[in-house]
C-alpha atoms as a PDB file:
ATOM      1  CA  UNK A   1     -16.248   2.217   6.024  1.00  0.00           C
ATOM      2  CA  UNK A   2     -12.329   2.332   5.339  1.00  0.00           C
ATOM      3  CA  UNK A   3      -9.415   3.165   7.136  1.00  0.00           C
ATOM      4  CA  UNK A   4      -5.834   4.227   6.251  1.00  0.00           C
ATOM      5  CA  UNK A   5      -2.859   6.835   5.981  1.00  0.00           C
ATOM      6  CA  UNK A   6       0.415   7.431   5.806  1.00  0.00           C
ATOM      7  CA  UNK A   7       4.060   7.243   7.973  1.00  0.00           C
ATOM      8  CA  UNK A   8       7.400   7.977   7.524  1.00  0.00           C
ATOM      9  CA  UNK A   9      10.426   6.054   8.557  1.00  0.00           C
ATOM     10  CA  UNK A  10      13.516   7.858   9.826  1.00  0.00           C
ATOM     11  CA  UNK A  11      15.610   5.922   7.262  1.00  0.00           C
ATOM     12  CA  UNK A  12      13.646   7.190   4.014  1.00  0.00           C
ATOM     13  CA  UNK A  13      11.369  10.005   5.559  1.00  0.00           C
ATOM     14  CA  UNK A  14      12.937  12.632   3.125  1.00  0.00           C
ATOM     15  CA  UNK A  15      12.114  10.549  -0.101  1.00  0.00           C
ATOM     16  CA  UNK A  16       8.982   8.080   0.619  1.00  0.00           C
ATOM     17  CA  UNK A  17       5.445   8.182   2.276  1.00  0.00           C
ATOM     18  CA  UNK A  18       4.220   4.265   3.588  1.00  0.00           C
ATOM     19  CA  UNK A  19       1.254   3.237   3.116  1.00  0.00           C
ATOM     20  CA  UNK A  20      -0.442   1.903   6.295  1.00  0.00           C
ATOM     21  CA  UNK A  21      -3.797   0.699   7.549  1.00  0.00           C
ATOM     22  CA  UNK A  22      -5.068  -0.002   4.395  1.00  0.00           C
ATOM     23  CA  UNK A  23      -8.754  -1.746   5.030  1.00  0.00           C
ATOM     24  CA  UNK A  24     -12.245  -1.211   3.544  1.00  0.00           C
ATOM     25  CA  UNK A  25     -15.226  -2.535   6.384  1.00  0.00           C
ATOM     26  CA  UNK A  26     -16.536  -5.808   3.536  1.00  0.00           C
ATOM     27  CA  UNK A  27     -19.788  -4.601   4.050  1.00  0.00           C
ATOM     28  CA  UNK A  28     -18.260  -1.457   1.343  1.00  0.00           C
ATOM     29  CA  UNK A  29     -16.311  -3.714  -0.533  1.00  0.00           C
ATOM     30  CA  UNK A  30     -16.792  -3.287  -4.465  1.00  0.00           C
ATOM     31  CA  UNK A  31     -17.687   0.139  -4.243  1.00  0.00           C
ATOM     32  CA  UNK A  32     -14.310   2.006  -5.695  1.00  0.00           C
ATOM     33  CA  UNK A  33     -13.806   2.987  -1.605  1.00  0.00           C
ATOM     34  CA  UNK A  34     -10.337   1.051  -1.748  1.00  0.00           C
ATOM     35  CA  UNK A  35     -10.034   3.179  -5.171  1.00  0.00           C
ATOM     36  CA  UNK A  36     -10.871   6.074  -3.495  1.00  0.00           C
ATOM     37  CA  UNK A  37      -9.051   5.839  -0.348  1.00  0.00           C
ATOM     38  CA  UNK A  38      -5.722   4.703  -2.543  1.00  0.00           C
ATOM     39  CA  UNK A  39      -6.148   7.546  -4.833  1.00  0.00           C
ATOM     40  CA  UNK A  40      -6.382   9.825  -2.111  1.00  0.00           C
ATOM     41  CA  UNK A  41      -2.902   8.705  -0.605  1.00  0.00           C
ATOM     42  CA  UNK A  42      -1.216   9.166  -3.873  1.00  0.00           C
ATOM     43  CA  UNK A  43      -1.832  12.280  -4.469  1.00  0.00           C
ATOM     44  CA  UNK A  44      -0.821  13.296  -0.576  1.00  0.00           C
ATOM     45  CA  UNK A  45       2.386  11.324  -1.118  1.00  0.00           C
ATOM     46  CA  UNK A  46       3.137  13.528  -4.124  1.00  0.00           C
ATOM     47  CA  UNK A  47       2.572  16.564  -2.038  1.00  0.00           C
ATOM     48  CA  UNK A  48       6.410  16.292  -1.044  1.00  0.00           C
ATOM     49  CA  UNK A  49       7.888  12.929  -2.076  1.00  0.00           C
ATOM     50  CA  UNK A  50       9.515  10.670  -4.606  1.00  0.00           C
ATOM     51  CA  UNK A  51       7.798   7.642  -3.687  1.00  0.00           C
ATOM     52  CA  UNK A  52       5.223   5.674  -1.712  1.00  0.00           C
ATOM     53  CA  UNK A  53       5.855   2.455  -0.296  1.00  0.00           C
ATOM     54  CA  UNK A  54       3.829  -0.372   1.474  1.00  0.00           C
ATOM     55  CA  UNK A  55       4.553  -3.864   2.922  1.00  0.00           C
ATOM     56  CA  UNK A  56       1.549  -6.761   2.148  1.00  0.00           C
ATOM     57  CA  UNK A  57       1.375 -10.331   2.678  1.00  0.00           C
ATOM     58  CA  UNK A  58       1.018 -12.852  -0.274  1.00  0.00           C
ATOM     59  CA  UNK A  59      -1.901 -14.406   2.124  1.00  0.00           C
ATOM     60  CA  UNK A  60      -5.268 -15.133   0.115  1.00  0.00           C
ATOM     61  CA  UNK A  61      -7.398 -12.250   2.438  1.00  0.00           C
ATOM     62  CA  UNK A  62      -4.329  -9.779   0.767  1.00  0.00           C
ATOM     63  CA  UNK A  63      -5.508 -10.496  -2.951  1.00  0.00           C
ATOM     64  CA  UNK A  64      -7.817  -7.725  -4.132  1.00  0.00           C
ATOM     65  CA  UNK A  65      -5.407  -5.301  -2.031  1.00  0.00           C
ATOM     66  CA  UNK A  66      -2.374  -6.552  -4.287  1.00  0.00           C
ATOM     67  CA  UNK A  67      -4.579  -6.159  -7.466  1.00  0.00           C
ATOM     68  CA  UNK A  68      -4.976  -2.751  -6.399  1.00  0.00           C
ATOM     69  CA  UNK A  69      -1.850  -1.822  -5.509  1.00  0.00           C
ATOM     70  CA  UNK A  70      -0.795  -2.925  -9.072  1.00  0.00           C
ATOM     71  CA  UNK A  71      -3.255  -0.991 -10.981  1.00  0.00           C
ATOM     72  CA  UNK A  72      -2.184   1.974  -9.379  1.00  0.00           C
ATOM     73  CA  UNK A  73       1.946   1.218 -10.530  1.00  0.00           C
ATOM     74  CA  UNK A  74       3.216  -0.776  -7.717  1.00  0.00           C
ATOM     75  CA  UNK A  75       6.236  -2.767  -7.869  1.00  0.00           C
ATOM     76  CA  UNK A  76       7.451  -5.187  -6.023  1.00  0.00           C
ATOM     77  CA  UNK A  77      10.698  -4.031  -3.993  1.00  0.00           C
ATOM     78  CA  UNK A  78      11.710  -6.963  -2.148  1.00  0.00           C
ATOM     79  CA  UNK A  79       9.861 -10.266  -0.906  1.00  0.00           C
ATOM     80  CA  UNK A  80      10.772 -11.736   2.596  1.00  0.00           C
ATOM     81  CA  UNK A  81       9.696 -15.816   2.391  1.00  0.00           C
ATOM     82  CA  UNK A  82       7.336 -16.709   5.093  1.00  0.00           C
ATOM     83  CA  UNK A  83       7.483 -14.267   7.427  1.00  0.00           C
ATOM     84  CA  UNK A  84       4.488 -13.206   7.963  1.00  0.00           C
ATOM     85  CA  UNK A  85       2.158 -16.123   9.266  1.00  0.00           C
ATOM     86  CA  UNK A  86       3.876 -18.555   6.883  1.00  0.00           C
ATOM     87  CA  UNK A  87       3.344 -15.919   4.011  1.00  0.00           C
ATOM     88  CA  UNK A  88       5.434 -14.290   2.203  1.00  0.00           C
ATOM     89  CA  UNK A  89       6.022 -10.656   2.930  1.00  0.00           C
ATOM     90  CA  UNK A  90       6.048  -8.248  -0.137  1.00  0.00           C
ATOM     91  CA  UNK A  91       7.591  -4.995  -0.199  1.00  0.00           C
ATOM     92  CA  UNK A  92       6.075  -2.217  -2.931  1.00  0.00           C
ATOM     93  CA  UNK A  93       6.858   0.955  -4.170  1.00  0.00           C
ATOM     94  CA  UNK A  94       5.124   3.500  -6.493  1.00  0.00           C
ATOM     95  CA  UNK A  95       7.319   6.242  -7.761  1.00  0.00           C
ATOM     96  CA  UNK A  96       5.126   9.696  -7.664  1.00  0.00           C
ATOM     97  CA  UNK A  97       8.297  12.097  -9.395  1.00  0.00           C
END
């Protein structure tokens, strides 16, 4: 169905969650499970920190994902020009506090 959760990182574990394995199997695509799922993250995240983070691609299959991301209050951090696979990698960050 979908897949994901959280990490920290040693240099921001005492202010920010990331967002990591962030997939929905298509066969449940279009059925609020990324919603769900995204949702469900947020409100761990503001369990015990000031922000969530996550890392996407600009790539075409990373659309929807961005759309989401955005509904939700994402903003774009940083963006690192072809990195990954000749696409650009984009850095986000929802603040939870």
């Amino acid at each position: 169905m979908g897949i994901t959760g959280l990490y920290e990182l040693p240099e921001d574990e005492k202010e920010a969650y990331w967002l990591a394995w962030f997939c929905v199997d298509p066969e449940f695509r279009g059925k609020k499970l990324g919603s769900t799922l995204i949702d469900l993250m947020i409100k761990k995240a503001k369990e015990g920190k000031t922000y969530l983070r996550l890392y996407t691609s600009s790539g075409p299959i990373e659309k929807t994902a961005r759309a989401l991301y955005e509904k939700r209050g994402f903003v774009t951090t940083k963006v690192e020009k072809g990195i990954d696979n000749g696409y650009d990698k984009i850095y986000m960050e929802l603040k939870l506090k």
